[in-house]
Protein backbone atom coordinates (compact mmCIF):
# COMPACT_ATOMS: atom_id res chain seq x y z
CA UNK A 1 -0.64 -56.30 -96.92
CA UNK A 2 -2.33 -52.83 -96.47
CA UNK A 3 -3.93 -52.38 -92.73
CA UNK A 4 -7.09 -50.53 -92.71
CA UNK A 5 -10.10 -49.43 -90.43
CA UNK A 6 -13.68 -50.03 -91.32
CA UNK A 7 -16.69 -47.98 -90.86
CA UNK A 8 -20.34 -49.04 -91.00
CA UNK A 9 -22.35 -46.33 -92.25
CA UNK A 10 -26.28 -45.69 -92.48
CA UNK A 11 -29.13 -43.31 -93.40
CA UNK A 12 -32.82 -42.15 -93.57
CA UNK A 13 -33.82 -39.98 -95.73
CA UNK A 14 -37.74 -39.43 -94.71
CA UNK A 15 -38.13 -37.36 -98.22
CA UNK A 16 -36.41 -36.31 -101.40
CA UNK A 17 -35.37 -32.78 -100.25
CA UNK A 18 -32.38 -34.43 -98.38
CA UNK A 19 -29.61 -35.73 -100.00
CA UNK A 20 -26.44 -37.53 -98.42
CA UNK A 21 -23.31 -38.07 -99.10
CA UNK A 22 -20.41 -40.43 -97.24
CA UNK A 23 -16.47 -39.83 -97.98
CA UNK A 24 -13.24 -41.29 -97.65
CA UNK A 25 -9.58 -40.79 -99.02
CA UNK A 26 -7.96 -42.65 -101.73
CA UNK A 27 -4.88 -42.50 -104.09
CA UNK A 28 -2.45 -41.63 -101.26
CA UNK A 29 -4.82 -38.99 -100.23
CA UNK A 30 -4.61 -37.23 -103.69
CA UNK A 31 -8.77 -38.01 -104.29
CA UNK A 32 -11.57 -39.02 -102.35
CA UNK A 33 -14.32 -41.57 -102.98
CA UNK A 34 -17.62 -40.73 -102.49
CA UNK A 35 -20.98 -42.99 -101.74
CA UNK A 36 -23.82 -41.00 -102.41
CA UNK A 37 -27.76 -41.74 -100.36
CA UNK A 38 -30.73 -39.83 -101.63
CA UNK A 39 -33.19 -42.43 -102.09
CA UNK A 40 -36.42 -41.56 -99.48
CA UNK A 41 -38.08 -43.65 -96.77
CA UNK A 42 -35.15 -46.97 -97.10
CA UNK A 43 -33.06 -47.32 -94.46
CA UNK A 44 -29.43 -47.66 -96.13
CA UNK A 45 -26.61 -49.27 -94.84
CA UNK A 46 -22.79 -49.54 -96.30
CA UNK A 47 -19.03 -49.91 -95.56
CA UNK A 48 -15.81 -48.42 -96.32
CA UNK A 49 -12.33 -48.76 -95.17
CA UNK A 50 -9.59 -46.23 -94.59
CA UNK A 51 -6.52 -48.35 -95.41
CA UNK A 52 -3.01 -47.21 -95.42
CA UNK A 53 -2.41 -46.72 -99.03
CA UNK A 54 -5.63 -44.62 -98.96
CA UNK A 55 -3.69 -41.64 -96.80
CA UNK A 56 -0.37 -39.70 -97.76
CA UNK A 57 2.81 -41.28 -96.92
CA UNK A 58 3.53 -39.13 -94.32
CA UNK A 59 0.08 -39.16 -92.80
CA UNK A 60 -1.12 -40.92 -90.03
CA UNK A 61 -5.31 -40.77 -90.53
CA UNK A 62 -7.87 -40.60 -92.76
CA UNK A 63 -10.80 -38.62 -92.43
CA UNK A 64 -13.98 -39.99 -92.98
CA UNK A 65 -16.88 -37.74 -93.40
CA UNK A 66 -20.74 -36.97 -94.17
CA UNK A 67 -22.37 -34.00 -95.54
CA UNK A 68 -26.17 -33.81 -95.90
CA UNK A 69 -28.01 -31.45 -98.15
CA UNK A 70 -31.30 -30.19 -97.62
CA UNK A 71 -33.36 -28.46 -100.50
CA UNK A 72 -30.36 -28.73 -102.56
CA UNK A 73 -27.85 -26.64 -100.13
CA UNK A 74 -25.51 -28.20 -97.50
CA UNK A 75 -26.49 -28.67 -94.21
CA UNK A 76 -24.03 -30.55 -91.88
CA UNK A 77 -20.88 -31.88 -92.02
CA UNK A 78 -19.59 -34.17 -89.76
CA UNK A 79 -16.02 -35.70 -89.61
CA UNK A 80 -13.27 -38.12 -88.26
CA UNK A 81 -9.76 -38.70 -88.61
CA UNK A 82 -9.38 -42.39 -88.48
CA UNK A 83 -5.79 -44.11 -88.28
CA UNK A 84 -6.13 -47.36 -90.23
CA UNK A 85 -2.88 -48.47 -88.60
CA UNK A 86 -4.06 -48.77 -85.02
CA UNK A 87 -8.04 -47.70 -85.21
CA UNK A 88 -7.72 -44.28 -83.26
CA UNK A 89 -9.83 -41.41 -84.00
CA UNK A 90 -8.17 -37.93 -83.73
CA UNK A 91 -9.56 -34.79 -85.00
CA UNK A 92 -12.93 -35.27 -85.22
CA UNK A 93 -16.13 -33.10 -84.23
CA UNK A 94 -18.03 -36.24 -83.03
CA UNK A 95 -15.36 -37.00 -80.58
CA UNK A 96 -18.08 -37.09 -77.61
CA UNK A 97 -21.25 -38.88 -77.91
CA UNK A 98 -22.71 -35.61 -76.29
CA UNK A 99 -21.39 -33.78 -79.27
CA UNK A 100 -23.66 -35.14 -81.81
CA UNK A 101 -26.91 -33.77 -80.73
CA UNK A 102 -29.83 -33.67 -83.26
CA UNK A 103 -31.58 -30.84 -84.22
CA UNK A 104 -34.22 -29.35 -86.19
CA UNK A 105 -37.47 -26.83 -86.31
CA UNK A 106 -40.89 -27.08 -88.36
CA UNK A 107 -39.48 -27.92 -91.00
CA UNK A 108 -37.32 -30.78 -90.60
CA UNK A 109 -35.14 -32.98 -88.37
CA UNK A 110 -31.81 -34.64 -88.09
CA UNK A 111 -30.45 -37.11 -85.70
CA UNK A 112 -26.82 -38.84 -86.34
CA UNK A 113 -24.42 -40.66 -83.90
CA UNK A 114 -20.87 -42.15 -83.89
CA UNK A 115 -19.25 -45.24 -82.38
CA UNK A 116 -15.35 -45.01 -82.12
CA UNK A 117 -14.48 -49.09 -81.74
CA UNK A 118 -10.86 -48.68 -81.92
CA UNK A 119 -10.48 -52.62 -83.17
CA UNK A 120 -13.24 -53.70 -81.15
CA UNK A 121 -13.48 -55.39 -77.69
CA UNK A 122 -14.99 -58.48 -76.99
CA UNK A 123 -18.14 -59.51 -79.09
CA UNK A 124 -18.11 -55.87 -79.57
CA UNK A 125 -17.68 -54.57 -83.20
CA UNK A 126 -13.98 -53.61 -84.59
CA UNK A 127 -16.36 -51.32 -87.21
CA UNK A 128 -17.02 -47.68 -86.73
CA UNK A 129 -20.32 -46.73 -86.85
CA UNK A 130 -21.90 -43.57 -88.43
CA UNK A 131 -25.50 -43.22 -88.86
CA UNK A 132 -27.53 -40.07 -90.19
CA UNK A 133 -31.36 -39.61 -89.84
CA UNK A 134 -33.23 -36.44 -91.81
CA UNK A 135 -36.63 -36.09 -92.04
CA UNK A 136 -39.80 -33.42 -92.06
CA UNK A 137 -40.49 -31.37 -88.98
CA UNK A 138 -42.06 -33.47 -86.31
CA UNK A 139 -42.54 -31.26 -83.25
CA UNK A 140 -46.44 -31.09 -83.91
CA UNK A 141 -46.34 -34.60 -85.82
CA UNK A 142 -50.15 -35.34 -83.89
CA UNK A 143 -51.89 -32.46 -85.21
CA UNK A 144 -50.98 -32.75 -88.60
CA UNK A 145 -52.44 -35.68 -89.25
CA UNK A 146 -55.30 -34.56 -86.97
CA UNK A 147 -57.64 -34.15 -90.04
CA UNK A 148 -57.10 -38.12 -90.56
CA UNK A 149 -56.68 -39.15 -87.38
CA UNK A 150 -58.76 -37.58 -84.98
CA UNK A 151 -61.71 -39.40 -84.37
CA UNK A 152 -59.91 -42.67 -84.04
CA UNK A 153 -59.17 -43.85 -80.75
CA UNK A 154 -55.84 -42.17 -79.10
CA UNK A 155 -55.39 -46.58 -78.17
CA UNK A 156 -55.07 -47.35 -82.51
CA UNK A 157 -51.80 -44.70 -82.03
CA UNK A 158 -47.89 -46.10 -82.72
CA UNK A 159 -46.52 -44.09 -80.20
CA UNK A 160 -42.18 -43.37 -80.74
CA UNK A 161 -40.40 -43.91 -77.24
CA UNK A 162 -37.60 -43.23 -75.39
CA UNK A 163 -36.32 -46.03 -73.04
CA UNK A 164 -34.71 -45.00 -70.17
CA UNK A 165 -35.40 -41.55 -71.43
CA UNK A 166 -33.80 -39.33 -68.69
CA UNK A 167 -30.25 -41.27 -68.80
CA UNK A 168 -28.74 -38.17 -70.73
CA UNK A 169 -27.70 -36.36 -67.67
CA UNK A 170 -24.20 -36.83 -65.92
CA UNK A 171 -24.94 -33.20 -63.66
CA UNK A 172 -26.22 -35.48 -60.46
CA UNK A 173 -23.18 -38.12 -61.19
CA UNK A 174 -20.83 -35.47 -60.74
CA UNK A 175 -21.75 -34.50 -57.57
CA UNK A 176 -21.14 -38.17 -56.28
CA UNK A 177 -17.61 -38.91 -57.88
CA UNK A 178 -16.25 -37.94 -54.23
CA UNK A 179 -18.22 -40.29 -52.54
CA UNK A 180 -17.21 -43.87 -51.50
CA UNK A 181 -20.46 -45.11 -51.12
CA UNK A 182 -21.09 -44.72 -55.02
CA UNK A 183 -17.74 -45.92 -56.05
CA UNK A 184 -18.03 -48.80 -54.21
CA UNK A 185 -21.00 -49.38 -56.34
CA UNK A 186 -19.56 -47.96 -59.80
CA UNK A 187 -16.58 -50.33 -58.69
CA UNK A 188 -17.90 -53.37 -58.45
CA UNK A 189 -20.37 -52.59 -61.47
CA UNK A 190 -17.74 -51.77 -64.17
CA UNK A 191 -15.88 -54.75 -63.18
CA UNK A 192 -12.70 -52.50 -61.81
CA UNK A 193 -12.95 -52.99 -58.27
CA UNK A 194 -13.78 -50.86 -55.67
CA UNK A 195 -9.67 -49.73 -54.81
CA UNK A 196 -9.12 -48.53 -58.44
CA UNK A 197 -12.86 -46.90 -58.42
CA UNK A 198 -11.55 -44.64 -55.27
CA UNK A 199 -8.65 -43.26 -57.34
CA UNK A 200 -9.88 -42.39 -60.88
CA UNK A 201 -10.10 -38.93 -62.07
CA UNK A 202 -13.20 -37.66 -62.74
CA UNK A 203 -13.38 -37.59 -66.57
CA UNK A 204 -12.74 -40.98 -66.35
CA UNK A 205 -15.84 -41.66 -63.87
CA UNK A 206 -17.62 -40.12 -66.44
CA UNK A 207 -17.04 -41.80 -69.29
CA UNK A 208 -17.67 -45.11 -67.53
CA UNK A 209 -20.80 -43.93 -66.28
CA UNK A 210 -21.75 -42.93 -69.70
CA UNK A 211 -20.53 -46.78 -71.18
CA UNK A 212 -22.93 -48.48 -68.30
CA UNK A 213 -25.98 -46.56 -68.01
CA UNK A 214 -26.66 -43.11 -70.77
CA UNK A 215 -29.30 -44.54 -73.42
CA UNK A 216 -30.08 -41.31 -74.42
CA UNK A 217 -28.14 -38.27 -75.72
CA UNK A 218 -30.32 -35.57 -76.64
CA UNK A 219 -32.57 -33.41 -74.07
CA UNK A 220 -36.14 -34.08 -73.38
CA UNK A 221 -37.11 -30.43 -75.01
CA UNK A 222 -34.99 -32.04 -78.11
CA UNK A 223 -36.32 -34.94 -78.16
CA UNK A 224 -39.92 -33.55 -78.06
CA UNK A 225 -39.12 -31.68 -81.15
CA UNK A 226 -38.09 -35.21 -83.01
CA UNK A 227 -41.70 -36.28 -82.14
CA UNK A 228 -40.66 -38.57 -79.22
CA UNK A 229 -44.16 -39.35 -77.17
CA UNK A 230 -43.82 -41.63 -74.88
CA UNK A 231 -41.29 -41.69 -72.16
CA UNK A 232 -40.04 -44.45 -70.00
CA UNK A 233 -39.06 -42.47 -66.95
CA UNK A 234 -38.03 -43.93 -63.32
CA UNK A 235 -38.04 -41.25 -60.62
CA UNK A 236 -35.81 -42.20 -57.16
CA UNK A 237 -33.73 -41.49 -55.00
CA UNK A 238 -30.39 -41.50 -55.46
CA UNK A 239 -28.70 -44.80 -54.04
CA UNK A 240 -26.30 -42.59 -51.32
CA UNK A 241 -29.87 -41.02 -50.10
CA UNK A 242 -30.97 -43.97 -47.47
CA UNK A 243 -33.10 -41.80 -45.80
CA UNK A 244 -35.15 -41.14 -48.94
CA UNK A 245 -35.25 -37.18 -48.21
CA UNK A 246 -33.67 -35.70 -51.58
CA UNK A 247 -34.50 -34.97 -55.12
CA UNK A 248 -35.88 -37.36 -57.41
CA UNK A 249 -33.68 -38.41 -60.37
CA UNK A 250 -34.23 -40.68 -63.25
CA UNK A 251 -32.27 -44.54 -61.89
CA UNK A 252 -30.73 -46.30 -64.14
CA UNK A 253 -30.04 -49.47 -61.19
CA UNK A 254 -27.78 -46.69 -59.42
CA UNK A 255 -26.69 -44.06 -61.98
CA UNK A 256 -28.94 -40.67 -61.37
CA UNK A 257 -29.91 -39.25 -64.75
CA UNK A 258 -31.88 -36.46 -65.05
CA UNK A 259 -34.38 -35.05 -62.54
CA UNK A 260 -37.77 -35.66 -62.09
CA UNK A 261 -38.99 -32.00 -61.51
CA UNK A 262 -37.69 -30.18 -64.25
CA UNK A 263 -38.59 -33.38 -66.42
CA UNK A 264 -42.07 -32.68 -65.88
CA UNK A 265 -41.70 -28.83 -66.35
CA UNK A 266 -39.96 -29.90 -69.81
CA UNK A 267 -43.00 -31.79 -71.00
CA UNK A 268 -45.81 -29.52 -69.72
CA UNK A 269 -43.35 -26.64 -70.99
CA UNK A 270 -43.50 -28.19 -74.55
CA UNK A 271 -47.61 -29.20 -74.07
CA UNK A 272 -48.17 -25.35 -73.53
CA UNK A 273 -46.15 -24.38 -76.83
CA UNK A 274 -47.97 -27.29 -78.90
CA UNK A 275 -51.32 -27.73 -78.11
CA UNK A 276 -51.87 -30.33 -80.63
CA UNK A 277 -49.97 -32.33 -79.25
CA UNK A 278 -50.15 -35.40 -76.12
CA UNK A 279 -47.60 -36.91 -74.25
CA UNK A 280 -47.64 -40.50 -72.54
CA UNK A 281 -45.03 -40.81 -69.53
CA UNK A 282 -44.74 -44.00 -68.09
CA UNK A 283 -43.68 -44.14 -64.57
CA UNK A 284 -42.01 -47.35 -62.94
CA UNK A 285 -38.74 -48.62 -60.72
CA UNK A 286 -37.55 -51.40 -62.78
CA UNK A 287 -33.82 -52.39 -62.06
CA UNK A 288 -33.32 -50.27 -58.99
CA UNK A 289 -30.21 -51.18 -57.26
CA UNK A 290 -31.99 -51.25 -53.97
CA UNK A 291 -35.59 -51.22 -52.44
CA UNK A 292 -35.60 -47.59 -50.72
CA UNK A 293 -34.81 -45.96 -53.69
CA UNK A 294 -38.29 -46.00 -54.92
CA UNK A 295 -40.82 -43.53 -53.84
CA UNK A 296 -44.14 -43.93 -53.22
CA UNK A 297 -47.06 -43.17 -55.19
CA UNK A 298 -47.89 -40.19 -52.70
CA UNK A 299 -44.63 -38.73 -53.47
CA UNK A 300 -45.10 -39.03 -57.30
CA UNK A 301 -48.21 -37.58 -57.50
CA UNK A 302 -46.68 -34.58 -55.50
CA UNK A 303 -44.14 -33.94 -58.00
CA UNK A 304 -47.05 -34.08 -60.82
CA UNK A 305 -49.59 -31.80 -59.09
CA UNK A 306 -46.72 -29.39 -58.47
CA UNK A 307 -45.45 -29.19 -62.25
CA UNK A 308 -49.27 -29.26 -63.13
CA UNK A 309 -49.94 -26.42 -60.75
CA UNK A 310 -46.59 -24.17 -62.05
CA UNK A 311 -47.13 -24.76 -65.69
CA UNK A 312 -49.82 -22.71 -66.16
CA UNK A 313 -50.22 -25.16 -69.69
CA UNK A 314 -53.90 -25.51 -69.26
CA UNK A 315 -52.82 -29.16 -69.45
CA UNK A 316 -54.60 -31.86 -67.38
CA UNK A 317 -53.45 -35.55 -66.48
CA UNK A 318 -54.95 -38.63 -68.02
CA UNK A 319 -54.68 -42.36 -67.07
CA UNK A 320 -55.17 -45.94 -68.55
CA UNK A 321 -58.99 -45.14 -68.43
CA UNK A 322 -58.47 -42.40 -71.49
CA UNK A 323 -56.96 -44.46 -73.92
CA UNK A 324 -60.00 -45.06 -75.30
CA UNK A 325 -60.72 -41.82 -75.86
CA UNK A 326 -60.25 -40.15 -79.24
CA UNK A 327 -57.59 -37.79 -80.28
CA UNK A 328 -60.48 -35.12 -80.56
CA UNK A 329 -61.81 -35.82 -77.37
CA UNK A 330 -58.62 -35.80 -75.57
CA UNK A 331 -57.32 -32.27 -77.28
CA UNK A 332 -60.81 -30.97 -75.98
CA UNK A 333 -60.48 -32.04 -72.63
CA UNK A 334 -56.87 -30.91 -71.80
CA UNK A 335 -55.93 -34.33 -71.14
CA UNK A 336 -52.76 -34.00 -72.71
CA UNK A 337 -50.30 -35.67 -70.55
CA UNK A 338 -51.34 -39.31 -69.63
CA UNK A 339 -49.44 -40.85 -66.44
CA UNK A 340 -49.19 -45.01 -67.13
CA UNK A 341 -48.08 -46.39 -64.00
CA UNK A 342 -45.83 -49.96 -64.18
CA UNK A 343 -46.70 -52.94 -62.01
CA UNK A 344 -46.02 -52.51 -58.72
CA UNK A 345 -47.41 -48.76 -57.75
CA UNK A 346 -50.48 -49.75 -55.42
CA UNK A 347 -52.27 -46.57 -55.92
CA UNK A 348 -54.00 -44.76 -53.66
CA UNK A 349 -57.25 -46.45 -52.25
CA UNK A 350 -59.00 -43.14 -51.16
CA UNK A 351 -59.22 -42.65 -55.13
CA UNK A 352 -61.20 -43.63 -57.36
CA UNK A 353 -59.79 -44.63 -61.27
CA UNK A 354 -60.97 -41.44 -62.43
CA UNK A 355 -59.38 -39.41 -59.50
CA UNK A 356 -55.83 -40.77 -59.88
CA UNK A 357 -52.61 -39.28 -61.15
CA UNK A 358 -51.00 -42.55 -61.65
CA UNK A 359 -52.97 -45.79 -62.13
CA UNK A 360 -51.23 -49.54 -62.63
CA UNK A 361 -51.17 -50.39 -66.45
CA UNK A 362 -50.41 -53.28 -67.94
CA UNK A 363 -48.15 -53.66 -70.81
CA UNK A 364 -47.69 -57.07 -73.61
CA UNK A 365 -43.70 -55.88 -73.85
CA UNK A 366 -41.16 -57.99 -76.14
CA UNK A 367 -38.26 -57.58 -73.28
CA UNK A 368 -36.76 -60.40 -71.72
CA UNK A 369 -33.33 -60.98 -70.08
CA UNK A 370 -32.00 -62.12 -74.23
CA UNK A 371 -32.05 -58.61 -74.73
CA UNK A 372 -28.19 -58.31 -73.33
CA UNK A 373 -26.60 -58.49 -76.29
CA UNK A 374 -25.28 -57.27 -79.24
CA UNK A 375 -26.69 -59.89 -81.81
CA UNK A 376 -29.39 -58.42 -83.85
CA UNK A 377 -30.97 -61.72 -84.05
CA UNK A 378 -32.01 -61.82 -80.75
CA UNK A 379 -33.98 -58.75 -80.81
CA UNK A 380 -35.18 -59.80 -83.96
CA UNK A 381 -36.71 -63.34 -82.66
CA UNK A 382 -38.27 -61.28 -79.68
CA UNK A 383 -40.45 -58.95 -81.98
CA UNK A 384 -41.27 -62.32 -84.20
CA UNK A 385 -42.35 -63.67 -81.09
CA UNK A 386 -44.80 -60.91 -80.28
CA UNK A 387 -48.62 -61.09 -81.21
CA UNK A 388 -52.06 -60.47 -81.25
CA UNK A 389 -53.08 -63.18 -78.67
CA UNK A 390 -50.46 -62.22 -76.80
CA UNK A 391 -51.91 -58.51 -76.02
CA UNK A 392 -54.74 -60.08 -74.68
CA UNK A 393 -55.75 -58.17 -71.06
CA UNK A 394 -53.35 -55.80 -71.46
CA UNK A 395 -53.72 -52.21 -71.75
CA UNK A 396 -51.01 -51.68 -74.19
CA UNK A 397 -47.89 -52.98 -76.11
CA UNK A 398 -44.07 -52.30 -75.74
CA UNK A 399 -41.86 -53.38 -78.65
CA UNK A 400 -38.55 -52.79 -77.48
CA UNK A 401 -35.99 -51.93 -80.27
CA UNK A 402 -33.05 -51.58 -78.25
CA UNK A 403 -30.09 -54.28 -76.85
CA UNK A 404 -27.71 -54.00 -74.33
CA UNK A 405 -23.67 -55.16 -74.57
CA UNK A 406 -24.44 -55.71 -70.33
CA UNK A 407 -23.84 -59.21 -70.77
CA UNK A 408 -21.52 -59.62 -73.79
CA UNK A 409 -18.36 -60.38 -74.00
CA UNK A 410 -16.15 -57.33 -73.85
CA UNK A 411 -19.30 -55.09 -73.58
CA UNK A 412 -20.01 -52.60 -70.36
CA UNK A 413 -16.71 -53.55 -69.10
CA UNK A 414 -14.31 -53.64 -72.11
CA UNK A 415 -14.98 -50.12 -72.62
CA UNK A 416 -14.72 -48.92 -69.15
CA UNK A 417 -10.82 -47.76 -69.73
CA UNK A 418 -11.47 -46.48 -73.09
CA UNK A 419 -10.01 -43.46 -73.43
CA UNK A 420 -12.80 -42.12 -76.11
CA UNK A 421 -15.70 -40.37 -75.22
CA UNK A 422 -16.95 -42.12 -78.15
CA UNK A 423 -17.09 -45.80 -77.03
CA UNK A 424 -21.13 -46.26 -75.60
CA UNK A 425 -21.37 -49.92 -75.81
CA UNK A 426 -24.90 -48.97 -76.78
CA UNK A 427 -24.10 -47.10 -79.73
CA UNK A 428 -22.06 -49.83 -81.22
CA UNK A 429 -25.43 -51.39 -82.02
CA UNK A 430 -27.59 -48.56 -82.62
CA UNK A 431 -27.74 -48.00 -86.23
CA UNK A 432 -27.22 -51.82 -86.93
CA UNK A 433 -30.17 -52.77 -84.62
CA UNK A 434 -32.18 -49.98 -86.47
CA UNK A 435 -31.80 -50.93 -90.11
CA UNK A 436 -33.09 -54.43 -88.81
CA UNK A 437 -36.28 -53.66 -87.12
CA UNK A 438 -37.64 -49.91 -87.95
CA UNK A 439 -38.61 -52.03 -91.72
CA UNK A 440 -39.54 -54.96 -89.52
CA UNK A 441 -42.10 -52.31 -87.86
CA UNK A 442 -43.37 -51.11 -91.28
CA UNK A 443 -44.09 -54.57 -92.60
CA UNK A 444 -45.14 -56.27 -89.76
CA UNK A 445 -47.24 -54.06 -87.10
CA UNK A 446 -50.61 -53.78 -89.34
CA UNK A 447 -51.10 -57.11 -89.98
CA UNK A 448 -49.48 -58.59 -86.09
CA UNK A 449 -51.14 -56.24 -83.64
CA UNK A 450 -54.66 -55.03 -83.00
CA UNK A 451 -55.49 -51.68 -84.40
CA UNK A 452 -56.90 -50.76 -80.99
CA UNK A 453 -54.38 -51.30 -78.25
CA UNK A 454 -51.59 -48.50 -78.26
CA UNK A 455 -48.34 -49.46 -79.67
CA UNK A 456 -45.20 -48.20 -78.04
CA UNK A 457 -41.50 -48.61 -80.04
CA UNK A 458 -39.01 -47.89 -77.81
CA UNK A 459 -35.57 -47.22 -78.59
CA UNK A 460 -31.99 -46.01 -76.87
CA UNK A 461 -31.11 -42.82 -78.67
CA UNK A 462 -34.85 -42.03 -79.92
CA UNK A 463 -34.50 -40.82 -83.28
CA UNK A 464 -36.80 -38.83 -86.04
CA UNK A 465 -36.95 -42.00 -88.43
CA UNK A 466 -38.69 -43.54 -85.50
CA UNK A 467 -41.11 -40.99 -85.41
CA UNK A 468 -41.72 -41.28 -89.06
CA UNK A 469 -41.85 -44.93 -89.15
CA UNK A 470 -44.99 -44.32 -86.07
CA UNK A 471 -46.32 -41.59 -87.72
CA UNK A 472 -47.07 -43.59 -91.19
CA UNK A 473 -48.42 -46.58 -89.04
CA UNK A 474 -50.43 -44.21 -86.67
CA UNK A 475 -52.10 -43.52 -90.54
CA UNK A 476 -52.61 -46.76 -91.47
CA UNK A 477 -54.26 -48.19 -87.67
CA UNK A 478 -56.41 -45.05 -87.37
CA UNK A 479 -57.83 -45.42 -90.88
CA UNK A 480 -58.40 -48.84 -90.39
């Protein structure tokens, strides 16, 4: 009986100028077999397995590969040698997670990502996974459908998001992988103990910070381009700083991502460019690993009225209070980057509503503690679960689109001595989660939610098809 290695593969095509096409070997690796994907705005999803008799005789992998077209020309090609006898990918130029960065300009956009699973771990999948998204341009998605859209309240918007968005950056890790007092943490976290934590190299801190905590891969700047507009962002201090007296950084419980300042210099960098364009950031300290990492609102506002104040954007900061407001009216105004601050930031009481930088918001959000896992269901009976009623007193709604393998079997810490830079937990359920609920957003949202309360889908790895799922809805609300 022939061994072989499987990979799940997936696409979105937002229009017919792409075209896609998925390979493997066959015949003893005399031929290859091709699956071909050109169909527009269906989210596709196949598989294919690299078995022995597929390769030559004296080979030892298979390569597996994509190529997408664009106007009838090629346009990428991405690879991996797969070894059906033992799952291991060698040559391969998605070998790191951070090597598959999307891309794009005005006139269209690509994201893709790949999962190495070796045989799988745990409840984790023993399927590869390859995904490839192409669509339009969508760095100035908001103005062009200005000439529909504009009077309509910016609150009738579907709004794409990035959760967790500034866990793409290992720079601040790297300057802690000498420190005990972090890998006593990372330790205990990834399940390896705090002994063996002291003595790994520091690739291999890496790539288990990158398994526990990175649910993003592309900049801000890149994911700006993709149409991304709303960003779940939690500025702290790191967990070694107990006197609260350094840098801000995005925490992810007690991973540093990226850091605050130059986050806020991205988006009022990209506001400047596009002025057709807003931005909602949503500031909050969920799932900090302790109590003095999070800063107060004084010290937020700070950061903002500095990056407001070095911009030179001509961009001004909106709250809750300007949701309301139309597209038109907000463009006008300069009130182009609205702060929504998460339960728990008191404010400060010398302002009034009007005056402040960041002002408590409520949010209707589908997350609950089900959401660690790797079962689509779950996620699935969460956004069923969501509804009109339910939005009641709230400013606006969060659909989370994203799981986490946290608390599965084999999840976080199966893959923490992995020796593939390929092997986010996260990513083994990225494409699968999407093919279930970006169509469950385009049948569902216009007849579920009200038109008038913005609509946030979040997502790990915040994507292009996202934005054109939001965009089509953002159509649909604002028309009524």
């Amino acid at each position: 009986m022939s061994t072989s290695k499987g990979v799940d593969f997936y696409a979105y095509l937002g229009d017919n100028r792409f075209y896609v096409q998925f390979q493997k070997p066959k015949s003893w690796g005399g031929s290859t077999a091709t699956t071909p994907w050109g169909t527009a705005d269906q989210m596709y999803a196949n598989n294919l397995q690299i078995s022995e008799s597929d390769i030559g005789l004296t080979s030892h992998t298979g390569r597996f590969q994509w190529t997408l077209d664009y106007e009838g020309n090629p346009m990428v090609n991405k690879y991996a040698e797969i070894a059906p006898s033992d799952g291991t990918v060698g040559d391969s130029n998605m070998k790191s997670m951070f090597d598959t960065q999307s891309f794009g300009n005005n006139d269209y956009a690509v994201s893709y990502g790949f999962y190495d699973s070796s045989f799988g771990k745990g409840s984790l999948t023993n399927q590869d996974q390859s995904y490839v998204y192409a669509t339009g341009g969508k760095s100035t998605w908001m103005g062009d459908i200005a000439g529909q859209v504009g009077n309509a309240p910016f609150s009738s918007f579907v709004l794409p998001g990035a959760h967790d968005s500034g866990m793409f950056d290992t720079s601040c890790v790297k300057t802690l992988q000498n420190n005990y007092a972090f890998l006593n943490v990372l330790g205990t976290a990834a399940g390896i103990g705090v002994a063996i934590a002291q003595t790994l190299a520091p690739d291999v801190i890496t790539r288990i910070v990158v398994n526990l905590a990175m649910t993003q891969k592309d900049t801000i700047p890149t994911m700006l381009n993709l149409g991304i507009r709303y960003f779940d962002f939690r500025p702290g201090y790191c967990t070694t700083d107990q006197g609260a007296t350094g840098p801000l950084y995005h925490q992810h419980n007690f991973i540093p991502g990226y850091a605050f300042a130059p986050f806020l210099n991205d988006i009022l960098s990209y506001l400047g460019q596009h002025p057709s364009e807003i931005v909602v950031v949503a500031l909050g300290h969920a799932g900090f690993y302790q109590d003095y990492m999070k800063p107060s609102t004084a010290t937020l506002e700070s950061y903002i009225k500095n990056a407001i104040s070095q911009s030179n954007s001509g961009v001004s900061v909106g709250n809750k209070l300007d949701l309301n407001s139309s597209y038109n009216d907000l463009i006008a105004s300069g009130k182009r980057l609205i702060i929504l601050g998460q339960c728990g930031f008191p404010g400060d009481p010398s302002q009034s509503p009007e005056q402040a930088l960041i002002y408590d918001a409520s949010k209707y959000d589908s997350y609950t503690d089900a959401y660690q896992t790797t079962d689509v269901n779950v996620i699935m009976n969460a956004l069923n679960s969501m509804n009109a009623d339910g939005q009641n007193g709230n400013d606006y709604t969060v659909l989370q689109l994203q799981g986490t393998a946290s608390g599965a079997s084999g999840g976080i810490f199966g893959s923490a001595a992995t020796l593939s830079d390929a092997s986010s937990p996260l990513m083994s359920t990225k494409a699968h989660f999407d093919n279930n609920t970006y169509p469950w957003i385009q049948n569902n949202v216009a007849g579920r939610f009200k038109k008038d309360q913005l609509l946030v889908c979040l997502n790990d790895f915040a994507d292009n098809a996202l934005t054109d799922c939001c965009v089509k809805l953002t159509q649909q609300r604002a028309n009524g």
